[in-house]
N, C-alpha and C. Protein backbone atom coordinates (compact mmCIF):
# COMPACT_ATOMS: atom_id res chain seq x y z
N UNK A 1 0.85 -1.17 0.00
CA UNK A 1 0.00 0.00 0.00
C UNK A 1 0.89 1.23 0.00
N UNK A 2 0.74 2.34 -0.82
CA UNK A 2 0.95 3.50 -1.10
C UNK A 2 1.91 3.99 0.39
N UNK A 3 0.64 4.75 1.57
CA UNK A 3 1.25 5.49 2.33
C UNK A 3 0.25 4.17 3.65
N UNK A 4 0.65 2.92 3.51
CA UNK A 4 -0.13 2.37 4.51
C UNK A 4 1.02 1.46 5.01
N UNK A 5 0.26 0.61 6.20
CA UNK A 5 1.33 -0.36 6.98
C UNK A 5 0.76 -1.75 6.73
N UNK A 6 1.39 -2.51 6.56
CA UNK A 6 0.82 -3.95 6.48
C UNK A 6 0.76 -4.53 7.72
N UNK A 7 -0.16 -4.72 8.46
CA UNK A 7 -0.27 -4.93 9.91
C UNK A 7 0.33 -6.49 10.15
N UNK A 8 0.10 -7.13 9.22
CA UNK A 8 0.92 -8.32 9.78
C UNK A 8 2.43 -8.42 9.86
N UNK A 9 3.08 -7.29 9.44
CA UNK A 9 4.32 -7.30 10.02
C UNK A 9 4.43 -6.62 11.73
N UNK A 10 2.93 -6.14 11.85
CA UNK A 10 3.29 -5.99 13.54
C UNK A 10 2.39 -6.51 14.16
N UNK A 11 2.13 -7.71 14.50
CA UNK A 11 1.50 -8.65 15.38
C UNK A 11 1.43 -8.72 16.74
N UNK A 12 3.07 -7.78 17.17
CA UNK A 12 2.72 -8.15 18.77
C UNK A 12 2.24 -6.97 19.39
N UNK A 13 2.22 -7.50 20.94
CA UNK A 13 1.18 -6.67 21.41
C UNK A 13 1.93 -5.42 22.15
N UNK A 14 1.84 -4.26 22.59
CA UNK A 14 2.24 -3.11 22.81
C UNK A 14 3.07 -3.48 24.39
N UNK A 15 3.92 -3.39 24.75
CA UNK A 15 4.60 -3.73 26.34
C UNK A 15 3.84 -2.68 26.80
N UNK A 16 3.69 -2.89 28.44
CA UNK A 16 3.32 -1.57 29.10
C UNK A 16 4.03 -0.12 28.91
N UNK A 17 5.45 -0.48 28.93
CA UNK A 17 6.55 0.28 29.23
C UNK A 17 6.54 1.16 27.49
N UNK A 18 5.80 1.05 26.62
CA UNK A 18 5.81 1.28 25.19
C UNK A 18 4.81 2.30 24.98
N UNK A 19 3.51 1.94 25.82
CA UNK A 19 2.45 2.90 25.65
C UNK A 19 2.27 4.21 25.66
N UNK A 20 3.31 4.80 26.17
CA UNK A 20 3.32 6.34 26.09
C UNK A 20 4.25 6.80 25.46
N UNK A 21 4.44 5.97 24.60
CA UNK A 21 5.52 6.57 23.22
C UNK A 21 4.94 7.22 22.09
N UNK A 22 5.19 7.99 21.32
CA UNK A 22 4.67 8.67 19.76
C UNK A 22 6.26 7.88 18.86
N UNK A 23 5.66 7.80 17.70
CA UNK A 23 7.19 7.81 16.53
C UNK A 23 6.06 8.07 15.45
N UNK A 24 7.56 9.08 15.04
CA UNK A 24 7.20 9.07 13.71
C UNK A 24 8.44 9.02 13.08
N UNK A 25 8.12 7.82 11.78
CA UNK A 25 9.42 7.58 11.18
C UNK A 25 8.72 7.81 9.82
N UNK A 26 10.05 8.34 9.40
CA UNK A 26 10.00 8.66 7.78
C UNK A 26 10.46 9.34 7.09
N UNK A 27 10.20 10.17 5.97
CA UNK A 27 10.63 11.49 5.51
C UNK A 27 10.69 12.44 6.31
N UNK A 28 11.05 13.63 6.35
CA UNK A 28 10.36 14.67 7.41
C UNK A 28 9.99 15.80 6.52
N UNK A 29 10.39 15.68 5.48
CA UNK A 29 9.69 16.61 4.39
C UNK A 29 8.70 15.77 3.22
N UNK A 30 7.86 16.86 2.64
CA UNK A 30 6.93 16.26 1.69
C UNK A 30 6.92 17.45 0.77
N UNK A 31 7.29 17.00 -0.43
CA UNK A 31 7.35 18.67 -1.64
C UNK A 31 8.29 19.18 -0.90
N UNK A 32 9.24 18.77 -0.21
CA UNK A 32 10.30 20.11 -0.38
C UNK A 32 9.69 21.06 1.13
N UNK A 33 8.31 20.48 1.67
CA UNK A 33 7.89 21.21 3.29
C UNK A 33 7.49 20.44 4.19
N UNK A 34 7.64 20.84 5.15
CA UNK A 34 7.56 20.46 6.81
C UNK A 34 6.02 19.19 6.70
N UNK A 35 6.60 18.26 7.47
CA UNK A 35 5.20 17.50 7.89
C UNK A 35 4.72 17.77 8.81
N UNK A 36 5.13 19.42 9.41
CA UNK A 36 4.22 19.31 10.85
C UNK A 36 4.58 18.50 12.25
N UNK A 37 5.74 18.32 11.95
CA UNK A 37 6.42 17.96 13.27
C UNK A 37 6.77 18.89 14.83
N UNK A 38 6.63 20.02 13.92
CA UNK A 38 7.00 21.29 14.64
C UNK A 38 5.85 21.27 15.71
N UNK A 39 4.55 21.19 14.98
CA UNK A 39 3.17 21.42 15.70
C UNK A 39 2.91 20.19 16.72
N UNK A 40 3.16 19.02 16.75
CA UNK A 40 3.04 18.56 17.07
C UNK A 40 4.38 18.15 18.46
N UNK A 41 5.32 19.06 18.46
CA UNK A 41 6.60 19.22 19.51
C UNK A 41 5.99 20.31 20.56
N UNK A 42 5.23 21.81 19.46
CA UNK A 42 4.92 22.51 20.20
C UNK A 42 3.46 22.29 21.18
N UNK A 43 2.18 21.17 20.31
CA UNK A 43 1.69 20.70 21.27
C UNK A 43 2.06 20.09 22.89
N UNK A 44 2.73 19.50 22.59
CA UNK A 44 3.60 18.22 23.88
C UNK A 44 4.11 19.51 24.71
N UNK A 45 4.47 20.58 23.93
CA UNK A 45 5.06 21.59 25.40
C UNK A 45 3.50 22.16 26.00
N UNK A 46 2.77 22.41 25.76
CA UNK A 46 1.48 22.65 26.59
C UNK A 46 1.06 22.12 27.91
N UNK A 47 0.38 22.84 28.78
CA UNK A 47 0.46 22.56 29.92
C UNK A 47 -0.43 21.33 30.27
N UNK A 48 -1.39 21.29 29.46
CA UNK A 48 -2.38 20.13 29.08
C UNK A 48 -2.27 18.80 28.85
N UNK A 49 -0.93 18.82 27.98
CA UNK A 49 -0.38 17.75 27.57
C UNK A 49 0.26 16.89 29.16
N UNK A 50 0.00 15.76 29.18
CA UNK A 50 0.45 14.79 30.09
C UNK A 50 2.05 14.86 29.51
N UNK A 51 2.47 15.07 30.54
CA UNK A 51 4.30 15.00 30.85
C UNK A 51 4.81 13.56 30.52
N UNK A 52 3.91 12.40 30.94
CA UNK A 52 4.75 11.24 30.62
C UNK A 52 4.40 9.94 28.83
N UNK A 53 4.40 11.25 28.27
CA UNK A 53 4.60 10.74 27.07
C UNK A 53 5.88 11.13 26.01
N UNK A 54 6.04 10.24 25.18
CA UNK A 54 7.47 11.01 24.92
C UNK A 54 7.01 10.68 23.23
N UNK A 55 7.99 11.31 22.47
CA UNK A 55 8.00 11.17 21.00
C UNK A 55 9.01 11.38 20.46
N UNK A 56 9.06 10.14 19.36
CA UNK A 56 10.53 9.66 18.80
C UNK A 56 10.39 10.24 17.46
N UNK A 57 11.39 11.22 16.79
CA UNK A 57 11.30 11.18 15.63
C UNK A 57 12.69 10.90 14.37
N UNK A 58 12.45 9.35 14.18
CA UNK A 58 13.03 9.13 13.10
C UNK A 58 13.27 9.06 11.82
N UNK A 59 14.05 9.67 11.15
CA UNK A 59 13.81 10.51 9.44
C UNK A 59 14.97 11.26 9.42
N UNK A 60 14.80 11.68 8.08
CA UNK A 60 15.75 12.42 7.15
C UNK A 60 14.91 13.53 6.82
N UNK A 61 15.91 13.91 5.36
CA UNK A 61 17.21 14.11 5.54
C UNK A 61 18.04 15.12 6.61
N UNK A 62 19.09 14.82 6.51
CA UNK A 62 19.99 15.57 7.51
C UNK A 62 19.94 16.84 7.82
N UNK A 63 19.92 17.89 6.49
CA UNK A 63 19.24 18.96 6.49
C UNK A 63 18.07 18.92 7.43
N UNK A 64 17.29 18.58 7.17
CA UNK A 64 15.76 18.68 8.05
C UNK A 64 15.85 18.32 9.63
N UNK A 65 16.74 17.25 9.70
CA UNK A 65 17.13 16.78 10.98
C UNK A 65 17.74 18.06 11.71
N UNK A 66 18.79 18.35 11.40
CA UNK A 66 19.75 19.94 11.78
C UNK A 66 18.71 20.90 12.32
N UNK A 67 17.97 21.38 11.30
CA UNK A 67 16.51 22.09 11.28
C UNK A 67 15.80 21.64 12.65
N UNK A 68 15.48 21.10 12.74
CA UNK A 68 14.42 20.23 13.70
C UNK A 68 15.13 20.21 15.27
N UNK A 69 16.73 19.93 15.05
CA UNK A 69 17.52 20.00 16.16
C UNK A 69 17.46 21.57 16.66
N UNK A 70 17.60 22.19 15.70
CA UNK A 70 17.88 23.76 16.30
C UNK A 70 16.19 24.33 16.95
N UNK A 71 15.48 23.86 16.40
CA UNK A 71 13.88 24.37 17.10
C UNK A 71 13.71 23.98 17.82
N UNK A 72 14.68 22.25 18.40
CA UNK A 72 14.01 22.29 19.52
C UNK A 72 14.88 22.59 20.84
N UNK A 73 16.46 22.80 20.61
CA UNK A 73 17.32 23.76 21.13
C UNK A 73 16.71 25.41 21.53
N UNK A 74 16.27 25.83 20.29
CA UNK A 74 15.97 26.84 20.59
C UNK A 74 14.24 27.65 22.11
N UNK A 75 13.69 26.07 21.77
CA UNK A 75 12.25 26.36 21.84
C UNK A 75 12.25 25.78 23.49
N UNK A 76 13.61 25.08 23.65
CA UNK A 76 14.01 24.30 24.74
C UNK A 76 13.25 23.34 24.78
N UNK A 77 13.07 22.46 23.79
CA UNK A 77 11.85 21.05 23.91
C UNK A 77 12.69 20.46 24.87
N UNK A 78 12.24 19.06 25.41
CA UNK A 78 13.06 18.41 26.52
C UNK A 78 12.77 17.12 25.24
């Protein structure tokens, strides 16, 4: 499938210790712009947001990575 997951490559079941994870893996650009990773970093800093969740983001390219490092240096993400 296009932009889908074939679920039978993930069969097992979620550990406890897993459940309050986010990932997003992939590109981090689409056309050459942002997927909105930003919005979704600056959500998690909100006061609303539950503290014990965390989010992984794995992707390219390096450029974008650099990018992504400095916003959240700058923005002081934890």
């Amino acid at each position: 499938m296009h932009n889908g997951v074939d679920a039978d490559y993930f069969n097992m079941p979620l550990k406890k210790s897993t459940a309050n994870r986010m990932v997003f893996v992939g590109n981090l650009l689409r056309f050459n712009k942002s997927r909105g990773v930003e919005f979704v970093l600056e959500v998690m800093t909100k006061n609303e947001f539950p503290d014990d969740i965390s989010f992984k983001i794995i992707g390219g390219p390096d450029k974008e990575v650099s990018r992504l490092k400095n916003y959240i240096s700058e923005f002081k993400i934890e």
